[in-house]
PDB file of N, CA and C in Angstrom:
ATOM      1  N   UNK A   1     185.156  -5.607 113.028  1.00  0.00           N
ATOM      2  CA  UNK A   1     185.638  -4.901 114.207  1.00  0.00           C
ATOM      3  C   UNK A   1     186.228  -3.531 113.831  1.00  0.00           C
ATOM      4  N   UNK A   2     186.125  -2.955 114.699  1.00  0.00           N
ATOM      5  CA  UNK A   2     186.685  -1.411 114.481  1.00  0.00           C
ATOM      6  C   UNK A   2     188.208  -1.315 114.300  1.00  0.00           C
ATOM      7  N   UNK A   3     188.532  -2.611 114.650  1.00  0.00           N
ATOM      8  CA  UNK A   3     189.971  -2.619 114.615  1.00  0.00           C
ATOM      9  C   UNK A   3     191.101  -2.500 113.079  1.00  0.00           C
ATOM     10  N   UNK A   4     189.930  -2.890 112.108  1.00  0.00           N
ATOM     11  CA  UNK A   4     189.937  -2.989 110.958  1.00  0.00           C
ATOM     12  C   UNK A   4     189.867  -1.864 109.762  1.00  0.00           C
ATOM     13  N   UNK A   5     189.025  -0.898 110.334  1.00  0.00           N
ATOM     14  CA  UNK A   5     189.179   0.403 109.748  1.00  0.00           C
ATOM     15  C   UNK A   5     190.742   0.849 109.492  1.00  0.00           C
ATOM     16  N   UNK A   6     190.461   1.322 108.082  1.00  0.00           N
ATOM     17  CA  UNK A   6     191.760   2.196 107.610  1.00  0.00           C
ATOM     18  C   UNK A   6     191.931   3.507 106.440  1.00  0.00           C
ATOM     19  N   UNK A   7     192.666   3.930 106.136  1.00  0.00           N
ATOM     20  CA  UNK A   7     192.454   5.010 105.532  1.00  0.00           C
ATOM     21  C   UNK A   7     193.365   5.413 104.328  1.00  0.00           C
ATOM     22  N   UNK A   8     192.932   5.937 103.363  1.00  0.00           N
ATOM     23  CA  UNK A   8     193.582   5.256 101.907  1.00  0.00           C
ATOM     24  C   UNK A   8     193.535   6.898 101.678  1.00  0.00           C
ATOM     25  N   UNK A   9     193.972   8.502 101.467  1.00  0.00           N
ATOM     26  CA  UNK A   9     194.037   9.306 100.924  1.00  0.00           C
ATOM     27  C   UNK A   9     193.046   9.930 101.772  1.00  0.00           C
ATOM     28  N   UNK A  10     192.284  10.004 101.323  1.00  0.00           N
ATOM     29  CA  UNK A  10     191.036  10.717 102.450  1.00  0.00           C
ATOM     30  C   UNK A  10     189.519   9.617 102.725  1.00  0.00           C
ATOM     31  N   UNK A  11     189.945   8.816 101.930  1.00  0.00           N
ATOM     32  CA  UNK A  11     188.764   7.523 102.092  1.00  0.00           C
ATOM     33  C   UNK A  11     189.012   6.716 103.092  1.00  0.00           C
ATOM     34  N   UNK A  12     187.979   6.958 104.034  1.00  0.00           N
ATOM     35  CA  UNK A  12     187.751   5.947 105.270  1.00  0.00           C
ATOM     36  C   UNK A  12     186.834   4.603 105.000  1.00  0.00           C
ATOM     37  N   UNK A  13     187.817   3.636 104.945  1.00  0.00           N
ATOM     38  CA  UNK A  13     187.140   2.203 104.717  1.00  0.00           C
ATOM     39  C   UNK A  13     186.974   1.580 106.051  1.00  0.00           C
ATOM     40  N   UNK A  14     185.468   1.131 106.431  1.00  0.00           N
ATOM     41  CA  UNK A  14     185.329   0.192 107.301  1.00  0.00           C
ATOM     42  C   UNK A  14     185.923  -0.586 107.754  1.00  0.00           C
ATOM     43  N   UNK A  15     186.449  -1.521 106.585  1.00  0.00           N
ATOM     44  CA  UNK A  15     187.169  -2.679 106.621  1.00  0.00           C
ATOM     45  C   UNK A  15     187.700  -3.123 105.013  1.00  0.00           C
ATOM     46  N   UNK A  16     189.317  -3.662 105.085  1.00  0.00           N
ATOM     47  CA  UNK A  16     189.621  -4.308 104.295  1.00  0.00           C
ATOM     48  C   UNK A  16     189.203  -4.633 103.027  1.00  0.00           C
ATOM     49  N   UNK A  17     187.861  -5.198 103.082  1.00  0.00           N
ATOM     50  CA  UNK A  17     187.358  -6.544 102.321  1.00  0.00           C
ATOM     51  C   UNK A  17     186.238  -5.522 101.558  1.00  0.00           C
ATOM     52  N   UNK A  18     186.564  -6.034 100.189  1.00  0.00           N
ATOM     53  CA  UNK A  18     185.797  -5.481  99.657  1.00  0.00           C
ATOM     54  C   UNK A  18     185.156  -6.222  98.519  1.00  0.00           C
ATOM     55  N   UNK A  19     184.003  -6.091  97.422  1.00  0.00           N
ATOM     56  CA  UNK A  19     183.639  -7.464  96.902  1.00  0.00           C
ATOM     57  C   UNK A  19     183.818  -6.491  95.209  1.00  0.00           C
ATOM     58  N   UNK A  20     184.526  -7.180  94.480  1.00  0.00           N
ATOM     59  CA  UNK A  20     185.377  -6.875  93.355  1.00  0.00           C
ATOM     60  C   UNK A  20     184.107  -6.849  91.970  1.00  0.00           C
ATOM     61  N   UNK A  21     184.260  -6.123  91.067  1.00  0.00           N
ATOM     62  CA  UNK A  21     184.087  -5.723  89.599  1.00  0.00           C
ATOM     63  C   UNK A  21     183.566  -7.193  88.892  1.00  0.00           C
ATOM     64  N   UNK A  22     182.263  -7.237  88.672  1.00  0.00           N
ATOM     65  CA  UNK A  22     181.637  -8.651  88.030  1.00  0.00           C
ATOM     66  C   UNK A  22     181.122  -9.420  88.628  1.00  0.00           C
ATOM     67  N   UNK A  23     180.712  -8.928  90.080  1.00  0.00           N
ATOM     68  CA  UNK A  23     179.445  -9.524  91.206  1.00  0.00           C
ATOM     69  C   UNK A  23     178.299  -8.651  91.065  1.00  0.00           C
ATOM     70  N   UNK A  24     178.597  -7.175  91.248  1.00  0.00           N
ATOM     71  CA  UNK A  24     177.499  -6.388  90.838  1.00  0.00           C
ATOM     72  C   UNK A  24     177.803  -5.465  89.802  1.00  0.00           C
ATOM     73  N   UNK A  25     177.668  -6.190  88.097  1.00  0.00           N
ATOM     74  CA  UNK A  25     177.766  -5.554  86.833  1.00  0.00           C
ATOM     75  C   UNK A  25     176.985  -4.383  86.815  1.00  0.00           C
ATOM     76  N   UNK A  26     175.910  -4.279  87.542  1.00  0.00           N
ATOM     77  CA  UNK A  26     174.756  -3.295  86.745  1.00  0.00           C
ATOM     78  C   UNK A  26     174.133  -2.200  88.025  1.00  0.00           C
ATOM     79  N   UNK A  27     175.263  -2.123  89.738  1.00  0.00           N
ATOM     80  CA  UNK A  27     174.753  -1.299  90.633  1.00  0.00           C
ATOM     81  C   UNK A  27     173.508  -1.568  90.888  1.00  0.00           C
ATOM     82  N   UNK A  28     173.188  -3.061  91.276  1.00  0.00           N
ATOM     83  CA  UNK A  28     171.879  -3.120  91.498  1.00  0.00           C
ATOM     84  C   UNK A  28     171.841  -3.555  92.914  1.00  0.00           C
ATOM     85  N   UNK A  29     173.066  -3.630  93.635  1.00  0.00           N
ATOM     86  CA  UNK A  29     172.987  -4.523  95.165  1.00  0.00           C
ATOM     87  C   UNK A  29     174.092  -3.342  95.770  1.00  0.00           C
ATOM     88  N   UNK A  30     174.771  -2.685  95.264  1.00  0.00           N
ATOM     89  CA  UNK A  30     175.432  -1.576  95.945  1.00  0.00           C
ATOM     90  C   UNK A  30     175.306  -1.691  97.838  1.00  0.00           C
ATOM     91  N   UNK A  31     173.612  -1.029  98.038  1.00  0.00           N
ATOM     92  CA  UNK A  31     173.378  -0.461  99.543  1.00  0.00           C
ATOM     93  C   UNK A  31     173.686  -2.099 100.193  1.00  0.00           C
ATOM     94  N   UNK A  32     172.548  -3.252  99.468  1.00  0.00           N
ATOM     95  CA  UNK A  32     173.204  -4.372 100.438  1.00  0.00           C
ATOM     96  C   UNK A  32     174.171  -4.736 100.249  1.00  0.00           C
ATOM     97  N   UNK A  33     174.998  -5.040  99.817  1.00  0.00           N
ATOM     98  CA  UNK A  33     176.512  -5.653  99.480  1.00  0.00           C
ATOM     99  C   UNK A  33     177.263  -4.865 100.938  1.00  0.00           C
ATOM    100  N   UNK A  34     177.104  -3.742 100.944  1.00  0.00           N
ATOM    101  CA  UNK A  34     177.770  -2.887 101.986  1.00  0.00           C
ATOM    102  C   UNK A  34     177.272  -3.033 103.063  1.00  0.00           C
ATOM    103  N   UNK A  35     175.664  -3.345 103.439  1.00  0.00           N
ATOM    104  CA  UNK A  35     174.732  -3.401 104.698  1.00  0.00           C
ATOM    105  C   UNK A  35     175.521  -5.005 105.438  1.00  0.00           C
ATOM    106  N   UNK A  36     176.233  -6.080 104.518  1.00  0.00           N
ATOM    107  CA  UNK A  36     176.355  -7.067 104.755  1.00  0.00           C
ATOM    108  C   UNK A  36     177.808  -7.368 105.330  1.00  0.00           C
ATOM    109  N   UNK A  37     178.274  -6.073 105.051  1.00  0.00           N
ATOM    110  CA  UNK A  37     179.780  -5.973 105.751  1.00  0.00           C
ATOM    111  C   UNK A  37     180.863  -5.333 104.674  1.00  0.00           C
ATOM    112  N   UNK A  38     180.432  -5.405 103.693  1.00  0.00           N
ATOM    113  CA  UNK A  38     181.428  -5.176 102.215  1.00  0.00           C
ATOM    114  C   UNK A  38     182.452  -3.559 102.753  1.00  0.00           C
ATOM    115  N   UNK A  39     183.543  -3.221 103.059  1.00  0.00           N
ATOM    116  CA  UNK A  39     184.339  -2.234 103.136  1.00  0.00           C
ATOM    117  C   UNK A  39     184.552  -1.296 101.941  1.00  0.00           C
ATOM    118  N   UNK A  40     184.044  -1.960 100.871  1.00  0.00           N
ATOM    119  CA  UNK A  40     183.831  -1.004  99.887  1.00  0.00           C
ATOM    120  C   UNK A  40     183.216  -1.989  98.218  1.00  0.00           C
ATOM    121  N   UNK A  41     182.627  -1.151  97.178  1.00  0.00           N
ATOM    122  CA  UNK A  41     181.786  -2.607  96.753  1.00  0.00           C
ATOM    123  C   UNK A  41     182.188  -1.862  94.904  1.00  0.00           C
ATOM    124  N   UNK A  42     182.527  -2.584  94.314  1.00  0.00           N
ATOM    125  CA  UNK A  42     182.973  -2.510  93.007  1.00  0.00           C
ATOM    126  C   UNK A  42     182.282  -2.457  91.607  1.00  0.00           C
ATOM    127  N   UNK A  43     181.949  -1.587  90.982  1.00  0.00           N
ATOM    128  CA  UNK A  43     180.292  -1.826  90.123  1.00  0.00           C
ATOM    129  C   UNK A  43     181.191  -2.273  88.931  1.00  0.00           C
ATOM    130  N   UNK A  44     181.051  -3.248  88.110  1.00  0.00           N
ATOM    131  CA  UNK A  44     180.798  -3.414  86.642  1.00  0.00           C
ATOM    132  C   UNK A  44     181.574  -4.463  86.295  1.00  0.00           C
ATOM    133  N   UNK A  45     182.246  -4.955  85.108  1.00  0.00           N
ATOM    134  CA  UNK A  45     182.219  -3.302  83.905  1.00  0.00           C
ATOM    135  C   UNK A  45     181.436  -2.594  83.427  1.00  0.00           C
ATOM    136  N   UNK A  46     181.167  -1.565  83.573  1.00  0.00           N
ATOM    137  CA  UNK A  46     180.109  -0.668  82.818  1.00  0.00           C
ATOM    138  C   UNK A  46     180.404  -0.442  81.583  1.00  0.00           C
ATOM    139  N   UNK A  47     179.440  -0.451  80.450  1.00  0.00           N
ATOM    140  CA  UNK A  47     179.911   0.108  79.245  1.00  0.00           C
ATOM    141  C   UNK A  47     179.591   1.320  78.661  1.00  0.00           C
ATOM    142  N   UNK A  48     180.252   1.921  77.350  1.00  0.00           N
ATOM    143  CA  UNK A  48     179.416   3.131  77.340  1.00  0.00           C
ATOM    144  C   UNK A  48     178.126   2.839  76.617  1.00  0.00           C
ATOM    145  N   UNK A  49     177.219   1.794  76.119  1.00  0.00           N
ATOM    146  CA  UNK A  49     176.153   1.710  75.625  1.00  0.00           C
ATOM    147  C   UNK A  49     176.088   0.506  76.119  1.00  0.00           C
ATOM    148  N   UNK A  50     174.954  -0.317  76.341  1.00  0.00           N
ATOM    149  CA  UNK A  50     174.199  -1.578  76.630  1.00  0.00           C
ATOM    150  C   UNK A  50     174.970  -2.412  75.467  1.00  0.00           C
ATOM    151  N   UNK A  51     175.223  -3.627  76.079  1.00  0.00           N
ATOM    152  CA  UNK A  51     175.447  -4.889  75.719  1.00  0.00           C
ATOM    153  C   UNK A  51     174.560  -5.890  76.078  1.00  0.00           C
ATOM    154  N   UNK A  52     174.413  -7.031  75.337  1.00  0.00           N
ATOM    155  CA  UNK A  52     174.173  -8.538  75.555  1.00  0.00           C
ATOM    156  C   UNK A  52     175.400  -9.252  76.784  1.00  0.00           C
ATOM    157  N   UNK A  53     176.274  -8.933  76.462  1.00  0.00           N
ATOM    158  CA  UNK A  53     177.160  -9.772  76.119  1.00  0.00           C
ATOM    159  C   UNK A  53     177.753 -11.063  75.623  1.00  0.00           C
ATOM    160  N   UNK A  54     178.405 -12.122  75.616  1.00  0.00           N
ATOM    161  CA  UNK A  54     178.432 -13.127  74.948  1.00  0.00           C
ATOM    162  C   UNK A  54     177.339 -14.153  75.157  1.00  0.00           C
ATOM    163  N   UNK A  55     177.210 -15.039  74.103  1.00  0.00           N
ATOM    164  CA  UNK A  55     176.216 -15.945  73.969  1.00  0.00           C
ATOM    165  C   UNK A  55     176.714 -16.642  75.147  1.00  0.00           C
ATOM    166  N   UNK A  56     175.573 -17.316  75.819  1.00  0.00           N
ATOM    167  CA  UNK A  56     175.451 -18.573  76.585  1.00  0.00           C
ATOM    168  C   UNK A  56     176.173 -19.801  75.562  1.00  0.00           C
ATOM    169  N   UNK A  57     176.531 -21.274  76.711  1.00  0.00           N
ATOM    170  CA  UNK A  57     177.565 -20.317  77.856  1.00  0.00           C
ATOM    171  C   UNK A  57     178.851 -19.911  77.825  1.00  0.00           C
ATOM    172  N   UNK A  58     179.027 -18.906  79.277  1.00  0.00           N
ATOM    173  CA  UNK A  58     179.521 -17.848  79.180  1.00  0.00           C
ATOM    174  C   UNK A  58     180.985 -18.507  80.162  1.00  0.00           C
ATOM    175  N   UNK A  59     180.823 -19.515  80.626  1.00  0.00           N
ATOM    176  CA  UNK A  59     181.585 -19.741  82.275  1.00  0.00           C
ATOM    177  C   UNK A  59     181.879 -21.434  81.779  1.00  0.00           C
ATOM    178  N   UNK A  60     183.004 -22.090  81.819  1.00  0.00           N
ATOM    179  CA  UNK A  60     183.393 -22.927  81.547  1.00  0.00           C
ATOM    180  C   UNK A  60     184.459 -23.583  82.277  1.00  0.00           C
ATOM    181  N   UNK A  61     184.216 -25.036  83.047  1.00  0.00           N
ATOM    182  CA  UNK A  61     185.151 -25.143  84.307  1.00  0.00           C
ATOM    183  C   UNK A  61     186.114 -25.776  83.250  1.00  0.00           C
ATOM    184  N   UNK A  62     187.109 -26.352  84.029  1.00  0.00           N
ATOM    185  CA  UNK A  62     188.444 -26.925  82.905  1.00  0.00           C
ATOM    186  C   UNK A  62     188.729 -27.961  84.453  1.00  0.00           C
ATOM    187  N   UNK A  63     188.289 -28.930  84.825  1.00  0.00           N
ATOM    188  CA  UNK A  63     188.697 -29.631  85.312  1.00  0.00           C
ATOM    189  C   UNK A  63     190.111 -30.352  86.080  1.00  0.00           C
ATOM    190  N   UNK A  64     190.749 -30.440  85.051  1.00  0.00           N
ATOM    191  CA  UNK A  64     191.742 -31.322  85.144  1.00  0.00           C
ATOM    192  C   UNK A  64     192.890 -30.039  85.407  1.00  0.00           C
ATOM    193  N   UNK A  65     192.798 -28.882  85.584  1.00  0.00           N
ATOM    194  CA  UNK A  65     193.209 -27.759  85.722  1.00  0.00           C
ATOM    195  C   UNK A  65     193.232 -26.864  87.362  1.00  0.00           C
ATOM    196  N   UNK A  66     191.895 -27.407  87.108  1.00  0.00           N
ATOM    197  CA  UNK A  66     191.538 -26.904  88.153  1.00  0.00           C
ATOM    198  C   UNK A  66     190.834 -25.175  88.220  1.00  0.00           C
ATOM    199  N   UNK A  67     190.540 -25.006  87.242  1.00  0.00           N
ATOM    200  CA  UNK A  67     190.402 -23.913  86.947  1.00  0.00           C
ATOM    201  C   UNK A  67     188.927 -23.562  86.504  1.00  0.00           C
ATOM    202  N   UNK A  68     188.537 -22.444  85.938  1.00  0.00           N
ATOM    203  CA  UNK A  68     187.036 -21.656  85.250  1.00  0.00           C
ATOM    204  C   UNK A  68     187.682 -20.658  83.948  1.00  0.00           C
ATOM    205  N   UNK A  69     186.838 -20.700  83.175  1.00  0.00           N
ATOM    206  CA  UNK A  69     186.769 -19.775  82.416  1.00  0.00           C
ATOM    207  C   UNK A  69     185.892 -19.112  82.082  1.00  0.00           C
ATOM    208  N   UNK A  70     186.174 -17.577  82.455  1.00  0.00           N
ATOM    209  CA  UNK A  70     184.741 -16.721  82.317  1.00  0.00           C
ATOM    210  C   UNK A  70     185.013 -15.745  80.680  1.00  0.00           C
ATOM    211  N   UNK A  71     184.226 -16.172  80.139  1.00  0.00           N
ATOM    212  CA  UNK A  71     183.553 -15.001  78.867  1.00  0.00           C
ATOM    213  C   UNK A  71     182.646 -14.325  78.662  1.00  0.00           C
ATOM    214  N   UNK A  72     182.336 -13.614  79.847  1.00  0.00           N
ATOM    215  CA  UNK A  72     180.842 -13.143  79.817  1.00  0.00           C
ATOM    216  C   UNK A  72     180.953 -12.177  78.640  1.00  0.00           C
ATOM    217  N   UNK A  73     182.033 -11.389  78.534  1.00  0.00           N
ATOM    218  CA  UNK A  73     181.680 -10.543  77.235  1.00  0.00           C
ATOM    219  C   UNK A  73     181.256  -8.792  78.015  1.00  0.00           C
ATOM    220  N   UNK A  74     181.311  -8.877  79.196  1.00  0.00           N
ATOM    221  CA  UNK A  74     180.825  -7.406  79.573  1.00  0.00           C
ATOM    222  C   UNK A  74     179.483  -7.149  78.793  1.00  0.00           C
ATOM    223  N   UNK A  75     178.713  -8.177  79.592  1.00  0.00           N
ATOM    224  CA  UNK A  75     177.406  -7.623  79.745  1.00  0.00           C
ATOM    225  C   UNK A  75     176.958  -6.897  80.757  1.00  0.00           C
ATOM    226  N   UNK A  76     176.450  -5.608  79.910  1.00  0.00           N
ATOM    227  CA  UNK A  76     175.911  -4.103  80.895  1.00  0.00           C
ATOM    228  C   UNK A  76     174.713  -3.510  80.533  1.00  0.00           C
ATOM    229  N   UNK A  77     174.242  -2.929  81.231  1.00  0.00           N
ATOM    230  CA  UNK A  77     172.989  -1.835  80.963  1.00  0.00           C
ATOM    231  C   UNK A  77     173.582  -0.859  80.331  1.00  0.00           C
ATOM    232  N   UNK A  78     174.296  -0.603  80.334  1.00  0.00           N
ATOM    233  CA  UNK A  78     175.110   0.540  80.039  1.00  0.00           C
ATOM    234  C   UNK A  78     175.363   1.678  81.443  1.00  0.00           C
ATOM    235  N   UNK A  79     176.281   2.438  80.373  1.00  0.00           N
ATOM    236  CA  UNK A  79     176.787   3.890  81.512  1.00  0.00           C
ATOM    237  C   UNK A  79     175.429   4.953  82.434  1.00  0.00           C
ATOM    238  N   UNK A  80     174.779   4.808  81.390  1.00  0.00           N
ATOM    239  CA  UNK A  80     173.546   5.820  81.500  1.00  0.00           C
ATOM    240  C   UNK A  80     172.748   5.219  82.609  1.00  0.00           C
ATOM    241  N   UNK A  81     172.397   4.164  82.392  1.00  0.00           N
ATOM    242  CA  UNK A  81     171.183   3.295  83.512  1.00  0.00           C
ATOM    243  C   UNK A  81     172.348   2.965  84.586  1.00  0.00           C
ATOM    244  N   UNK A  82     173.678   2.789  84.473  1.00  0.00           N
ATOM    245  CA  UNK A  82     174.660   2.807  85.895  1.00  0.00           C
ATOM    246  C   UNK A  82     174.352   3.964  86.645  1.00  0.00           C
ATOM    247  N   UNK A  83     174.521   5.262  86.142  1.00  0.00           N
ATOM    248  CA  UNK A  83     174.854   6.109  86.194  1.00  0.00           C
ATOM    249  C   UNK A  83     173.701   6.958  86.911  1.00  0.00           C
ATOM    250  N   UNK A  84     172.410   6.552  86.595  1.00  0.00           N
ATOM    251  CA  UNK A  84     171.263   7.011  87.636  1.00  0.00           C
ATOM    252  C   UNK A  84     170.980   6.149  88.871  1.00  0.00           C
ATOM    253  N   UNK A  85     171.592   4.602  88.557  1.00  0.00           N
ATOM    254  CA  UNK A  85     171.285   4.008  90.213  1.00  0.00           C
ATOM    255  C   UNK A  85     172.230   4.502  90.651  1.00  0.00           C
ATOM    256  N   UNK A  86     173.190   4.836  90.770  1.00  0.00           N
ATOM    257  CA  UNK A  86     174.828   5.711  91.688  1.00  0.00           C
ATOM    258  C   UNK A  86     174.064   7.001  91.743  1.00  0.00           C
ATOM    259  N   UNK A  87     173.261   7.687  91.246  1.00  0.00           N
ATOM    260  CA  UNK A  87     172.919   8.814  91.576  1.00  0.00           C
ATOM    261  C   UNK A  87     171.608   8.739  92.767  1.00  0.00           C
ATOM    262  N   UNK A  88     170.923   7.703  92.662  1.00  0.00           N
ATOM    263  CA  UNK A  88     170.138   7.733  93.231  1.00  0.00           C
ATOM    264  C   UNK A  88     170.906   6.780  94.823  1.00  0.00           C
ATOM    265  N   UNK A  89     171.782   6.253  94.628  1.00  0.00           N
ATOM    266  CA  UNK A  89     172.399   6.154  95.985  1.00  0.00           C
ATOM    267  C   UNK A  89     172.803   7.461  96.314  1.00  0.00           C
ATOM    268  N   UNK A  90     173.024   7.627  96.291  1.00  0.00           N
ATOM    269  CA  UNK A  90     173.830   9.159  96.640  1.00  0.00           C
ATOM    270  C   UNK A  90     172.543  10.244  97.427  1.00  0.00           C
ATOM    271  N   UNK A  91     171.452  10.288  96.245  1.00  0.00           N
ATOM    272  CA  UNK A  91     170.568  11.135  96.903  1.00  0.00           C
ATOM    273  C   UNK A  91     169.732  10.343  98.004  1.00  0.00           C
ATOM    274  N   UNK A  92     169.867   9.175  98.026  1.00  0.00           N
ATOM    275  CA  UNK A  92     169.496   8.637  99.482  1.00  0.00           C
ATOM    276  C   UNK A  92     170.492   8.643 100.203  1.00  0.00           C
ATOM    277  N   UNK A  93     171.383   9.311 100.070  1.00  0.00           N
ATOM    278  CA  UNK A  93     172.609   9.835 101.249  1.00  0.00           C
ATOM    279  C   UNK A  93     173.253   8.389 102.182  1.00  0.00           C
ATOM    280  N   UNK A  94     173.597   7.472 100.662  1.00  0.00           N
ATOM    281  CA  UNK A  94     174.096   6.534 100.781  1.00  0.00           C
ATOM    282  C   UNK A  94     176.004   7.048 100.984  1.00  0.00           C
ATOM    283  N   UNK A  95     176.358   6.054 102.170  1.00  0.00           N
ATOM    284  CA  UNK A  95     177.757   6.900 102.524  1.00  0.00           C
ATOM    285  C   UNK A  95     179.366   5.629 102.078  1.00  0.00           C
ATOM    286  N   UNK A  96     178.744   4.624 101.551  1.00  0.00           N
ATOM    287  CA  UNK A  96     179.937   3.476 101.349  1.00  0.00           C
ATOM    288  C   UNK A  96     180.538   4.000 100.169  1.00  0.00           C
ATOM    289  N   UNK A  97     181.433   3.899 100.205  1.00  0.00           N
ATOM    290  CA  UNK A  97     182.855   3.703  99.247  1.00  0.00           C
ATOM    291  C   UNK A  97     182.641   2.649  97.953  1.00  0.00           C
ATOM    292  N   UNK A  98     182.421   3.278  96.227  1.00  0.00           N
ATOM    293  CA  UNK A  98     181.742   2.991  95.506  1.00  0.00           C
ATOM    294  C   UNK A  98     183.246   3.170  94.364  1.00  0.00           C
ATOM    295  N   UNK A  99     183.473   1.568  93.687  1.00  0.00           N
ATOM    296  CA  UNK A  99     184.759   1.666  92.986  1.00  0.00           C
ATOM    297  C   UNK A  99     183.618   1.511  91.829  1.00  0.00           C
ATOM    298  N   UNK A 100     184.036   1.831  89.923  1.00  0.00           N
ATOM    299  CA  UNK A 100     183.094   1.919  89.400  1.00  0.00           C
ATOM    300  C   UNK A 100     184.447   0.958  88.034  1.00  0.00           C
ATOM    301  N   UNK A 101     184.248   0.166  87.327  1.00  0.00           N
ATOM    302  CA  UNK A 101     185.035  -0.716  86.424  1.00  0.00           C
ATOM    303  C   UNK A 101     184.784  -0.214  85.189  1.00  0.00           C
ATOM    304  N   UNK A 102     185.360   0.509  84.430  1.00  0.00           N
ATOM    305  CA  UNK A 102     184.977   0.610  82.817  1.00  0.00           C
ATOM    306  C   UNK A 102     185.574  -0.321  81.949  1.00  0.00           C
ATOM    307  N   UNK A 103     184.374  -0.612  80.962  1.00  0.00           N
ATOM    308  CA  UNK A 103     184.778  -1.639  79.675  1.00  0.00           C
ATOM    309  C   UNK A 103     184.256  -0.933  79.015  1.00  0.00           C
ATOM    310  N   UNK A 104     184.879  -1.595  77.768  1.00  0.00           N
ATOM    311  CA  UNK A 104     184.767  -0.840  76.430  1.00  0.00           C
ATOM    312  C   UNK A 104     183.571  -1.758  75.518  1.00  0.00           C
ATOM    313  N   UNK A 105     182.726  -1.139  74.683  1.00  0.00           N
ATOM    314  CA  UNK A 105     181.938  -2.118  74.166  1.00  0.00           C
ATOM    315  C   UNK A 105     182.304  -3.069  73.054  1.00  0.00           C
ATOM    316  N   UNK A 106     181.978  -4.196  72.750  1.00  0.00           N
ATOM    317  CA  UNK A 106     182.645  -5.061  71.594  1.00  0.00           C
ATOM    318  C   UNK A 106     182.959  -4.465  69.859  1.00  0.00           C
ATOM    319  N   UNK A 107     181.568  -3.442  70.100  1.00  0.00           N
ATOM    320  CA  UNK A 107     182.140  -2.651  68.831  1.00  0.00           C
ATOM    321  C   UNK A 107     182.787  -1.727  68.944  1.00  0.00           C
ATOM    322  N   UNK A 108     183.485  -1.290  69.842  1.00  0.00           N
ATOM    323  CA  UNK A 108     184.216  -0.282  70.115  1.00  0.00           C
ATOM    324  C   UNK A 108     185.299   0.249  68.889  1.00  0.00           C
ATOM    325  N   UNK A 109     185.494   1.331  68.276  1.00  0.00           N
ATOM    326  CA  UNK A 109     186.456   1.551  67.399  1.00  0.00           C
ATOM    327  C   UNK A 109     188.069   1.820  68.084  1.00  0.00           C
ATOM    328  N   UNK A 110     187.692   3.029  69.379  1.00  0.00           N
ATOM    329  CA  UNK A 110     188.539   2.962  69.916  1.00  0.00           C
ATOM    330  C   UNK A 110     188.382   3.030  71.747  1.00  0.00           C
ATOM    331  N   UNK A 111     189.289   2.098  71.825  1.00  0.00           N
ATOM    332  CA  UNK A 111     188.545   1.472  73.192  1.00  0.00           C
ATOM    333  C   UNK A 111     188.871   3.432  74.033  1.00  0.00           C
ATOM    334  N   UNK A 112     189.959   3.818  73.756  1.00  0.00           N
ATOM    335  CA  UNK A 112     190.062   4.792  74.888  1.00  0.00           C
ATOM    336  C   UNK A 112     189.031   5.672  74.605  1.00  0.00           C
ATOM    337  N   UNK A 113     188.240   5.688  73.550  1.00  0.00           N
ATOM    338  CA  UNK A 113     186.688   7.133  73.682  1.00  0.00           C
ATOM    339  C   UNK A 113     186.006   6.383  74.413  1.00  0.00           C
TER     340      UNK A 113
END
């Protein structure tokens, strides 16, 4: 509902709800994620070079907890192959609100380069 729109600095969000960092690692569902209602849609972690990430498996429930444990390891295409599907939204004059997650790669020396 329109009732839901709000406004964060100069960013006009549809709505609220937005779908968080590690649903779409690699900007590959961006336009639908947003076509489906998403108020704004979260890419990654991206890394700065392609990963595997961790061996299978990656996701481990804990039962008696009640809980999951995820190790995916930040598996990415990397920055570069992110970095042309966001461009190519854009030049299809794609207009949703695009949060982008950086990770660092496992060999990283220093995570802040």
């Amino acid at each position: 509902p329109p009732q839901l729109a709000s406004q964060v600095w100069n960013l006009k969000f549809p709505n609220p709800l937005g779908i968080a960092a590690g649903f779409d690692k690699q900007a590959e569902g961006v336009e639908s994620l947003h076509n489906v209602g998403f108020g704004f849609v979260e890419i990654g972690s991206v890394t700065p070079e392609p990963q595997p990430g961790n061996n299978k498996p990656r996701v481990f429930r804990l039962e008696s907890n009640k809980a999951i444990i995820n190790r995916f390891g930040f598996n990415s295409d990397g920055h570069n192959v992110v970095y042309e599907r966001v461009k190519q939204l854009h030049s299809n004059k794609f207009q949703g609100i695009i949060g982008i997650n950086l990770g660092k790669n496992k060999d990283s020396l220093d995570p802040a380069d």
